[in-house]
C-alpha atoms as a PDB file:
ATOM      1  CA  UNK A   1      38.686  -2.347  35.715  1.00  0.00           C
ATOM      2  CA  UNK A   2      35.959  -0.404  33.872  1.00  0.00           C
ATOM      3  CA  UNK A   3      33.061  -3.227  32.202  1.00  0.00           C
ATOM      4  CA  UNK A   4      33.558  -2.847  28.657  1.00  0.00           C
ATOM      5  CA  UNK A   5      30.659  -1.180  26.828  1.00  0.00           C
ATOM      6  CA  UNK A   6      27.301  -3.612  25.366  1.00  0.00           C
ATOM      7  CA  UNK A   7      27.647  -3.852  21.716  1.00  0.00           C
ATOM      8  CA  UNK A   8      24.765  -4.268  19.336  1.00  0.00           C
ATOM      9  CA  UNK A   9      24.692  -7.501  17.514  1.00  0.00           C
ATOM     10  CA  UNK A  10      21.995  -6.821  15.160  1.00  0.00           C
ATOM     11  CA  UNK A  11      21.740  -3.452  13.827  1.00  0.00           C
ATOM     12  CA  UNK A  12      18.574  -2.613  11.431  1.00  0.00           C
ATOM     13  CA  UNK A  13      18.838   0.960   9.830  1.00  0.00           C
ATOM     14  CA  UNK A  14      15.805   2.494   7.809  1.00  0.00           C
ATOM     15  CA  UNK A  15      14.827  -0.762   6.112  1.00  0.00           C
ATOM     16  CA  UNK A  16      12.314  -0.729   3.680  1.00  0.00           C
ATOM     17  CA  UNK A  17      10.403  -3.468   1.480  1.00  0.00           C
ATOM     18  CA  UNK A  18       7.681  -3.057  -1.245  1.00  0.00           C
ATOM     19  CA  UNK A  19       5.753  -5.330  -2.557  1.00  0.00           C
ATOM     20  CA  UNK A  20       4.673  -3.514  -5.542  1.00  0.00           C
ATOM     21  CA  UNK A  21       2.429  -1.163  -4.548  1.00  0.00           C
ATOM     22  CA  UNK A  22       2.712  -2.181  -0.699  1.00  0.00           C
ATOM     23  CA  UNK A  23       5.124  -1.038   1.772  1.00  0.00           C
ATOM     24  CA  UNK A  24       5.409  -4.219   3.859  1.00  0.00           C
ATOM     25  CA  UNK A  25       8.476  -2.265   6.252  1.00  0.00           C
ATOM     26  CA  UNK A  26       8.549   1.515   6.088  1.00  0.00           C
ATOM     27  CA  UNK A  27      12.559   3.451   7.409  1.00  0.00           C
ATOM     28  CA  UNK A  28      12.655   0.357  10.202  1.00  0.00           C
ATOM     29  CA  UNK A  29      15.291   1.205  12.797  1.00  0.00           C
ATOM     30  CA  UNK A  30      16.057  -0.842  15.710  1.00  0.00           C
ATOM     31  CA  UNK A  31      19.399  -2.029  17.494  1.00  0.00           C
ATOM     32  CA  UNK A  32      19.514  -5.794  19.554  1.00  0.00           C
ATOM     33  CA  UNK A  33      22.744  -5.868  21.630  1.00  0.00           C
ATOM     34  CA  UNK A  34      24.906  -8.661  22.498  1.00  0.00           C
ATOM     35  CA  UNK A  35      23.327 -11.442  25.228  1.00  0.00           C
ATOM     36  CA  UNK A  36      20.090 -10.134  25.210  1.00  0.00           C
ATOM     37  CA  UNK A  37      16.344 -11.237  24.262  1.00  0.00           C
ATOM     38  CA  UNK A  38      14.366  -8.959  22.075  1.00  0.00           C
ATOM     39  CA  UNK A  39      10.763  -9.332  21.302  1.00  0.00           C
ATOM     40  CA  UNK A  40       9.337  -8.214  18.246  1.00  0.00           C
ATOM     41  CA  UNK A  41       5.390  -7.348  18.582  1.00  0.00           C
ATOM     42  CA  UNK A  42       2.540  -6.108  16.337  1.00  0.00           C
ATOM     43  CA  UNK A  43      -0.611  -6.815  15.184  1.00  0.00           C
ATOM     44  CA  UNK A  44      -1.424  -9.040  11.976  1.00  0.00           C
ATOM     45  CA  UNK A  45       0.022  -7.730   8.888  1.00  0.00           C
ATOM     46  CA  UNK A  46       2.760  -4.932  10.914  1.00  0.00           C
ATOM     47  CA  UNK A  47       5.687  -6.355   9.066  1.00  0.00           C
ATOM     48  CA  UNK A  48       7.215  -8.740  12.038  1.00  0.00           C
ATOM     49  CA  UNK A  49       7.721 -11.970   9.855  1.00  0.00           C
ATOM     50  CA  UNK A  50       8.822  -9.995   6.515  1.00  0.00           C
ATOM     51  CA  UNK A  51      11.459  -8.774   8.666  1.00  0.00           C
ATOM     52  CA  UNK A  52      12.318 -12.314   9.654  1.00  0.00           C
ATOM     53  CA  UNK A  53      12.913 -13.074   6.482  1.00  0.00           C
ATOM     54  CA  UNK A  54      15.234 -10.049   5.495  1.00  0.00           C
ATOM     55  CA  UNK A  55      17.348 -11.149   8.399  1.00  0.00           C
ATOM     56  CA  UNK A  56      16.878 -14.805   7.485  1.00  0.00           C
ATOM     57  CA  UNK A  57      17.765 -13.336   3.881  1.00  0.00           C
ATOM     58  CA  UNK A  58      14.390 -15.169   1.806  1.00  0.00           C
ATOM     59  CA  UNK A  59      13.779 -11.223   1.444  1.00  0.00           C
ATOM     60  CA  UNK A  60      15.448  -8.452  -0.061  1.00  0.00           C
ATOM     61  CA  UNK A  61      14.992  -4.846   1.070  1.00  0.00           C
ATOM     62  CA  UNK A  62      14.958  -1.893  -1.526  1.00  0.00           C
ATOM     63  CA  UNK A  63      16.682   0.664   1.301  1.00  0.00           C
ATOM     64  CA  UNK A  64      18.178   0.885   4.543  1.00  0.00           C
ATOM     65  CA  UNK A  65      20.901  -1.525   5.883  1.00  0.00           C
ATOM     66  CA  UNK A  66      21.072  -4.449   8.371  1.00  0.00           C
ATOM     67  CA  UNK A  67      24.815  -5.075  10.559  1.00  0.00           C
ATOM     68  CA  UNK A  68      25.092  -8.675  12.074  1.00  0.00           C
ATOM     69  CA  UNK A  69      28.519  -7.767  13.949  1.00  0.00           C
ATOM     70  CA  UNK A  70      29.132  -4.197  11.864  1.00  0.00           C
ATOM     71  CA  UNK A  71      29.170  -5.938   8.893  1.00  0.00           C
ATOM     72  CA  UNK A  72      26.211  -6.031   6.555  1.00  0.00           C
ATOM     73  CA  UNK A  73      24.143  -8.611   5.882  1.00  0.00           C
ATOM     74  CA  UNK A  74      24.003  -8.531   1.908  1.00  0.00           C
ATOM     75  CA  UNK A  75      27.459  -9.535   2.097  1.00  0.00           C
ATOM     76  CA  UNK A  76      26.476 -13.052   3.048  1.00  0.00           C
ATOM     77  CA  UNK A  77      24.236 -15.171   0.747  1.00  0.00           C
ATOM     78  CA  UNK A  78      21.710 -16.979   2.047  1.00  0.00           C
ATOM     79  CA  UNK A  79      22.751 -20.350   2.466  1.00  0.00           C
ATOM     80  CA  UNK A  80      25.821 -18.765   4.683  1.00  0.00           C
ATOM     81  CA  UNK A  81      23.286 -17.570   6.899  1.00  0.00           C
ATOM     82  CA  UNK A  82      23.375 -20.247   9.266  1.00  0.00           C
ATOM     83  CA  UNK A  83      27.469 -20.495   8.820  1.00  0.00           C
ATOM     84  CA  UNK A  84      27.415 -16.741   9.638  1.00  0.00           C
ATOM     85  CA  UNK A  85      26.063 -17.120  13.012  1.00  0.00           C
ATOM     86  CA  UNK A  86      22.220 -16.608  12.470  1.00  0.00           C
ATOM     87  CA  UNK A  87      19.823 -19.396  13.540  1.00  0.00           C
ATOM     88  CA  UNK A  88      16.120 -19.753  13.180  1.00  0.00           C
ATOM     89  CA  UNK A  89      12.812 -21.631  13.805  1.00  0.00           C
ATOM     90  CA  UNK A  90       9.774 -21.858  12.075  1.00  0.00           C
ATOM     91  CA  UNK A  91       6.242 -20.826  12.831  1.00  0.00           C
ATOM     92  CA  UNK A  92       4.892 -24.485  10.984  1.00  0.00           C
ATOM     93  CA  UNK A  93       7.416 -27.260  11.852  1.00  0.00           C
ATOM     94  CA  UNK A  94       9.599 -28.289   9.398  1.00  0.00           C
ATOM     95  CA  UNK A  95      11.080 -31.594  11.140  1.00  0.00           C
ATOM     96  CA  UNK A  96      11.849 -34.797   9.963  1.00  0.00           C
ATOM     97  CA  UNK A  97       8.607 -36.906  11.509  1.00  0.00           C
ATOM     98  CA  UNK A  98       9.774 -40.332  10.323  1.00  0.00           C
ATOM     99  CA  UNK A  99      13.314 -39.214  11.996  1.00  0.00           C
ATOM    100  CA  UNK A 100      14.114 -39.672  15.545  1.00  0.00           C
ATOM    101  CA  UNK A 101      14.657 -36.908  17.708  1.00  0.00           C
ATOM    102  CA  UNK A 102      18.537 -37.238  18.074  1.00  0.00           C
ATOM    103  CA  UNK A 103      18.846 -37.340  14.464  1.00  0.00           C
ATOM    104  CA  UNK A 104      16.639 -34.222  13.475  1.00  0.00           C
ATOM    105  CA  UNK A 105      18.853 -32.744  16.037  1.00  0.00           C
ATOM    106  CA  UNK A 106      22.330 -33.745  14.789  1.00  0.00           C
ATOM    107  CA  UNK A 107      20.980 -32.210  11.388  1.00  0.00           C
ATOM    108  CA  UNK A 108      21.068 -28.888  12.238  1.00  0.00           C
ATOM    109  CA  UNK A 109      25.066 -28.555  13.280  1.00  0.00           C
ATOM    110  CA  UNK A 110      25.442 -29.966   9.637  1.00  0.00           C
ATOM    111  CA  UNK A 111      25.355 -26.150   8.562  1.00  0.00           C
ATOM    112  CA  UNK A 112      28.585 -25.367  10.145  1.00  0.00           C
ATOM    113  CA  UNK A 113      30.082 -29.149   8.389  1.00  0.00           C
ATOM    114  CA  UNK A 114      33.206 -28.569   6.609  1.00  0.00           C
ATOM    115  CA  UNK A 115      33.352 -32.008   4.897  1.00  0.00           C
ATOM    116  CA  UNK A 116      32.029 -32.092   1.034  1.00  0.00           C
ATOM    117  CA  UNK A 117      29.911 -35.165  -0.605  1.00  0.00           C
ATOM    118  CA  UNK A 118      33.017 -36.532  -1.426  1.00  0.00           C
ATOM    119  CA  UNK A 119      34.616 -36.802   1.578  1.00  0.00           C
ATOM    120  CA  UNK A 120      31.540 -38.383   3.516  1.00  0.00           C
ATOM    121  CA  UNK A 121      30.844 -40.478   0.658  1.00  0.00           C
ATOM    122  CA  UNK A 122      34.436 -42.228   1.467  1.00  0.00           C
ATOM    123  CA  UNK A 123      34.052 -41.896   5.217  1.00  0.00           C
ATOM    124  CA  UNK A 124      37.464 -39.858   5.751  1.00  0.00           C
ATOM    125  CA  UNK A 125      39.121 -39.776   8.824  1.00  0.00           C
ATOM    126  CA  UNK A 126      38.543 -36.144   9.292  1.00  0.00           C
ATOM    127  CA  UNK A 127      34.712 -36.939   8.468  1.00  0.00           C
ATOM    128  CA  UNK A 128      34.275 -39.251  11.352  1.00  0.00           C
ATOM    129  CA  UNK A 129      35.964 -36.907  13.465  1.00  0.00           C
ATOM    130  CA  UNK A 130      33.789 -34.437  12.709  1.00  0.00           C
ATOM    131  CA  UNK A 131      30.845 -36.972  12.829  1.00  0.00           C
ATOM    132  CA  UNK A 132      31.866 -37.777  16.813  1.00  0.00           C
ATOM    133  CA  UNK A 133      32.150 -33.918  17.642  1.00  0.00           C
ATOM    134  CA  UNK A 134      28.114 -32.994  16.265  1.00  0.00           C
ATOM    135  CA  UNK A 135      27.101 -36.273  17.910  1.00  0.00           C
ATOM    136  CA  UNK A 136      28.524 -35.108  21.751  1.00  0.00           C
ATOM    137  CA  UNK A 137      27.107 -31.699  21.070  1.00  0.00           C
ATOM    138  CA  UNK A 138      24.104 -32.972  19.986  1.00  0.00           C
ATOM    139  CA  UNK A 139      24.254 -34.723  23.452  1.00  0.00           C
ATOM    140  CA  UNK A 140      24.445 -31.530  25.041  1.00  0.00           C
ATOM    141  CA  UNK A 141      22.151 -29.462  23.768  1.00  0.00           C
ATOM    142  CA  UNK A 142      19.230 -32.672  24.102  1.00  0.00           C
ATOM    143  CA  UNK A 143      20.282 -32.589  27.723  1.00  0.00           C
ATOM    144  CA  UNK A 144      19.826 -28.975  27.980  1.00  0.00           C
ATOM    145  CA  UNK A 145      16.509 -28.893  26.638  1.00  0.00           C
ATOM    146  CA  UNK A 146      15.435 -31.992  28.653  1.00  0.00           C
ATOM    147  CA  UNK A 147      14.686 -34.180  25.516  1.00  0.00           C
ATOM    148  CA  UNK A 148      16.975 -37.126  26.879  1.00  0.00           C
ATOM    149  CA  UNK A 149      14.220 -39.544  27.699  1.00  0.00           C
ATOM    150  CA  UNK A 150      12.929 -39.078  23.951  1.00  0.00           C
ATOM    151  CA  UNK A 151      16.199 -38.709  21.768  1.00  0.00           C
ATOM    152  CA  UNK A 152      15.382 -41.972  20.496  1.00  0.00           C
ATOM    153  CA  UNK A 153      11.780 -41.482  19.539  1.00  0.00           C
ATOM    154  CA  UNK A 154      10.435 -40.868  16.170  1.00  0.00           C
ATOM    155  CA  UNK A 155       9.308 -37.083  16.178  1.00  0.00           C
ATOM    156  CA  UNK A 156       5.804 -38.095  14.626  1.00  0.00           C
ATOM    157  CA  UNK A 157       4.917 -39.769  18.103  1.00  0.00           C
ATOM    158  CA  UNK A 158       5.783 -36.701  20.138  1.00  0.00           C
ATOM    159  CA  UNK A 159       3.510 -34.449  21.378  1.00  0.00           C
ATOM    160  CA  UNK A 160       3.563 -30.735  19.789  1.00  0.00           C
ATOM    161  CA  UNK A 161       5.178 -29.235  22.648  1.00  0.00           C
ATOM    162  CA  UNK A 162       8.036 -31.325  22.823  1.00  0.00           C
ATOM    163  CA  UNK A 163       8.443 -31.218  18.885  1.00  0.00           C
ATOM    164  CA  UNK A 164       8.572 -27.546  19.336  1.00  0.00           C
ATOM    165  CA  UNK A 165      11.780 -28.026  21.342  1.00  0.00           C
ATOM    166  CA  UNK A 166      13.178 -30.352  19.218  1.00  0.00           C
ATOM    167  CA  UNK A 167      13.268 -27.517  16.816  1.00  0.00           C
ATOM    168  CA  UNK A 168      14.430 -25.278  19.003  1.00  0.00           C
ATOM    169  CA  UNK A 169      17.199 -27.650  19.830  1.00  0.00           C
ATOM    170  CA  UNK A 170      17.997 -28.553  16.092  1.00  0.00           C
ATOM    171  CA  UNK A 171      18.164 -24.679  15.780  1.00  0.00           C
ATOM    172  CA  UNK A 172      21.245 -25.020  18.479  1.00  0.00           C
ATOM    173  CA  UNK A 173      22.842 -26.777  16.958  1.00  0.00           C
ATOM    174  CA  UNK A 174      24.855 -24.756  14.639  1.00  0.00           C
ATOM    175  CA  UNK A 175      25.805 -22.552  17.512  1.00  0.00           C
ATOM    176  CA  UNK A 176      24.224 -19.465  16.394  1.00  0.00           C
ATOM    177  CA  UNK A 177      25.553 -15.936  17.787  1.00  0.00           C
ATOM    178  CA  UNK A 178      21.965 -14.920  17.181  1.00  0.00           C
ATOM    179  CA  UNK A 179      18.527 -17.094  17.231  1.00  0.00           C
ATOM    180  CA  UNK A 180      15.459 -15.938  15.311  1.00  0.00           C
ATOM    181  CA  UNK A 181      12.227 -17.640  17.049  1.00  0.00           C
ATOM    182  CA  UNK A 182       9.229 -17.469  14.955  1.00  0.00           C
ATOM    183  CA  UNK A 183       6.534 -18.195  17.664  1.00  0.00           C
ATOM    184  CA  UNK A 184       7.448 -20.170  19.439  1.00  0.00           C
ATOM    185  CA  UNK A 185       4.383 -20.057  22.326  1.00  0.00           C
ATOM    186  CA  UNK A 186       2.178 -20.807  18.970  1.00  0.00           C
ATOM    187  CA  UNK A 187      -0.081 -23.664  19.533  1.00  0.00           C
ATOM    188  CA  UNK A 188       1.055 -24.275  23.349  1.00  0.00           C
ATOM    189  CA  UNK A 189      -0.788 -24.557  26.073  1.00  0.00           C
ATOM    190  CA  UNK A 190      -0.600 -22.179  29.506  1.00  0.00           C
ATOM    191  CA  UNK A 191       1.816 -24.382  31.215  1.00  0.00           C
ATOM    192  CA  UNK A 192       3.929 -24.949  28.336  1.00  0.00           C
ATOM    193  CA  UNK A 193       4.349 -21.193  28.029  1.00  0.00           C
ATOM    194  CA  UNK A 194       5.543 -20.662  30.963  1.00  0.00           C
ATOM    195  CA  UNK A 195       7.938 -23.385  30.746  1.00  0.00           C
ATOM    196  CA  UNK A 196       9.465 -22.120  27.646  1.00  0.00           C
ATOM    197  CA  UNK A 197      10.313 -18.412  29.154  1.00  0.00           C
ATOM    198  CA  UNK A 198      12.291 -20.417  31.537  1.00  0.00           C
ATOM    199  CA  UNK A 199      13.969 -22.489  29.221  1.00  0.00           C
ATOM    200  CA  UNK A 200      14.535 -19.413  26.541  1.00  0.00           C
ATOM    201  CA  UNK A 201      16.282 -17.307  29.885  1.00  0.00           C
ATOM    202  CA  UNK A 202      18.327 -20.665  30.677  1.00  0.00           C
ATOM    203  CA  UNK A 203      19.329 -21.286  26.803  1.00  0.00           C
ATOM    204  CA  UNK A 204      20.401 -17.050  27.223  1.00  0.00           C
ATOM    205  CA  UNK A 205      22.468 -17.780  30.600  1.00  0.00           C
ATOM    206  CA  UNK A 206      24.050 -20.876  29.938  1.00  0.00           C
ATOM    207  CA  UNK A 207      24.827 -20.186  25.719  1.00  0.00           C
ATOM    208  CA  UNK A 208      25.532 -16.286  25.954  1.00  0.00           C
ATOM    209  CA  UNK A 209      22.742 -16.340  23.360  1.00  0.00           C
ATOM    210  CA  UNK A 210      20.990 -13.529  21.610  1.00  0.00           C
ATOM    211  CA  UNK A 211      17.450 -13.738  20.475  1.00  0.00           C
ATOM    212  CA  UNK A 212      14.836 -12.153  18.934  1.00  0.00           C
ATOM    213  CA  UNK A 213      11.318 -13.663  18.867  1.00  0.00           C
ATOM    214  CA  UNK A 214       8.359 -12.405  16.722  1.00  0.00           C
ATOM    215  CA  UNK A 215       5.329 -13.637  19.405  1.00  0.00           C
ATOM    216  CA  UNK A 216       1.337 -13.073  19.724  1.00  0.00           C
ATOM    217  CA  UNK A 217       1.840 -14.422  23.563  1.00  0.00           C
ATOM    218  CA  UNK A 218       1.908 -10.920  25.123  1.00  0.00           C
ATOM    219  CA  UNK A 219       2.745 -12.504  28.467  1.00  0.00           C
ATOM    220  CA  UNK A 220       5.698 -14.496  27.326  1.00  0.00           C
ATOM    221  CA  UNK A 221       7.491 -11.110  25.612  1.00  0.00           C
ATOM    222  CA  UNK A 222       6.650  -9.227  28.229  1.00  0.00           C
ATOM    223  CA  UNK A 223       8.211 -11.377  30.733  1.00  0.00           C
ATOM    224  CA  UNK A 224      11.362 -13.000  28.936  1.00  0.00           C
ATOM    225  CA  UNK A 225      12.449 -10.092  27.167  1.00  0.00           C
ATOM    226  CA  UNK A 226      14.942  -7.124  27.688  1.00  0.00           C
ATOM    227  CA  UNK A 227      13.760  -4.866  24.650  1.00  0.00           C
ATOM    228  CA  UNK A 228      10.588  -4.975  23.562  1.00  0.00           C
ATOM    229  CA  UNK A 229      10.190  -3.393  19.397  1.00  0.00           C
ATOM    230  CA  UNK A 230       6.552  -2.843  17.997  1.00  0.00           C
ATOM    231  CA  UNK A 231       5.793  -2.612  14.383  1.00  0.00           C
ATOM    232  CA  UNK A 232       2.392  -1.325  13.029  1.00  0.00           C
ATOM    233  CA  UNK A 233       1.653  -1.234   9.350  1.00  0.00           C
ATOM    234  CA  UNK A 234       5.452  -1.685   8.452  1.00  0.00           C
ATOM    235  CA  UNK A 235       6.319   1.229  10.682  1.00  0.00           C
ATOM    236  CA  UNK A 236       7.984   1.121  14.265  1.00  0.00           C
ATOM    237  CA  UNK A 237       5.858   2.539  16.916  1.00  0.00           C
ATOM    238  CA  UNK A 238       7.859   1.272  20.040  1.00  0.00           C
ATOM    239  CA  UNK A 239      11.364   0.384  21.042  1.00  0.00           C
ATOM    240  CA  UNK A 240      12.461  -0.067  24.682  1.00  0.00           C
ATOM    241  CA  UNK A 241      12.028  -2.218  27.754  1.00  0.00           C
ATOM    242  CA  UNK A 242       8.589  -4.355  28.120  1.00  0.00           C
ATOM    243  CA  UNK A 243       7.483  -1.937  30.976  1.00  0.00           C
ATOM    244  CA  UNK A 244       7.661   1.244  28.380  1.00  0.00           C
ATOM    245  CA  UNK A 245       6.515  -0.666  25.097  1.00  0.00           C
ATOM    246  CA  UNK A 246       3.293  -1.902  27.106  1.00  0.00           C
ATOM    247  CA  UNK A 247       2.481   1.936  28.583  1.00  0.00           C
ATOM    248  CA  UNK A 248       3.076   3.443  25.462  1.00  0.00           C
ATOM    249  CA  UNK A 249      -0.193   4.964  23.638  1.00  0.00           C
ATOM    250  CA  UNK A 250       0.206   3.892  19.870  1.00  0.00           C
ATOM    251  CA  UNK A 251       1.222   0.516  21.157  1.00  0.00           C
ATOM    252  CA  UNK A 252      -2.284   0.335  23.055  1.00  0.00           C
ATOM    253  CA  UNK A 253      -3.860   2.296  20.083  1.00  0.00           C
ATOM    254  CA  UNK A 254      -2.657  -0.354  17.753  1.00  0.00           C
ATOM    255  CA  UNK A 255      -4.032  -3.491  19.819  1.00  0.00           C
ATOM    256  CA  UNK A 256      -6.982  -1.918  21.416  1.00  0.00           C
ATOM    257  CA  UNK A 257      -8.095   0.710  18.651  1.00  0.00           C
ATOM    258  CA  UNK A 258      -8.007   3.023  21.372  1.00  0.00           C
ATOM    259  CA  UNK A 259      -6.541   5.631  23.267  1.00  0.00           C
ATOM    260  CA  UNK A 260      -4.176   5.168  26.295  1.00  0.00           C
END
């Protein structure tokens, strides 16, 4: 039987955003397909977390389109974001410190809930059902980013590493079709790093997961990702595997001020 052809999951077509008189993204064009990791590069200021938040939909964009599975993305509002399929972490932490792992967690499949205030205000049948199936998935996913020994712990007392993946895990949580990573090397050390390309490429083989990460860590995109894009003043100067992105003059131009 012939393989059936890789589909793009994320499809970006000419976008543009001002800022009054500043482009911020200039005609950006770029396709992630299904099961794959994408890293999104550039220096300071290219454009890479303004495009974050058109996908994340904090942003509008004045032209172009963006397809999350060939249908676009202005359909959705953007609290259904996360009910659409589209998860995301933050470059600054936003968890719950007073909170214990294992409940920061079991907050983030609360997106996909289909009980109202009513409902878990009288503790309905269907809401404790429901309450049972986040708590064994939050089980899983805590298992599969080794955080079983802390589940319990209050996320102020964990070190930043391990709060990092207790975003990332929280992020899981509402089973996303696609996972937006805003840096998520930031502030780790060279050990960490490393451990968190292994963990990304066993979250991609063991969840079917798509990703795209905006990252400074050269090393990390280079090495965990398929397709490597590079933005440079709101423009994109490079799309294809790390290998060609990292060869490629204007990317070296842009990061070195010189030629290749």
């Amino acid at each position: 039987m012939q393989e059936p052809r890789a589909q793009a999951l994320l499809e970006v077509t000419g976008v543009t955003v001002r800022f009054g008189g500043i482009t911020a993204l200039d005609g950006v064009s770029f396709k992630v397909m299904r099961g794959t990791i994408a890293g999104l590069i550039g220096p300071n200021g290219a454009g890479k977390t303004t495009l974050f938040n058109c996908l994340s939909r904090l942003y509008g964009f004045s032209e172009g389109e963006i397809l999350f599975e060939g249908k676009p993305l202005t359909d959705t509002p953007p609290h259904g974001i996360a009910a659409l399929g589209i998860g995301r972490t933050f470059q600054n932490l936003a968890l719950f410190r007073t909170m214990s792992v294992r409940d920061n967690v079991m907050l983030g499949g609360h997106a996909r809930s289909a009980s109202g205030f009513l409902s878990n205000a009288l503790r309905l049948p269907h809401v404790q059902r429901e309450e049972r199936q986040l708590g064994a998935r939050a089980s899983q996913v805590i298992d599969l980013l080794d955080l079983q020994a802390v589940a319990a712990t209050p996320v102020a007392d964990l070190p930043f590493g391990t709060q990092k993946r207790v975003e990332l895990a929280r992020a899981l949580m509402s089973q996303p079709k696609l996972l937006l990573l805003d840096e998520p090397a930031g502030g780790l050390n060279h050990e960490e790093v490393d451990g968190l390309r292994l963990l990304l490429r066993r979250i991609q083989s063991e969840l079917q997961l798509t990703m795209l990460l905006v990252e400074h860590h050269m090393n990390l995109v280079m090495r965990v990702s398929d397709q490597v894009i590079a933005l440079d003043f709101g423009r994109k100067i490079a799309d294809g595997t790390p290998a060609e992105v990292r060869e490629n003059p204007d990317v070296v131009r842009a990061y070195l001020g010189v030629e290749a």
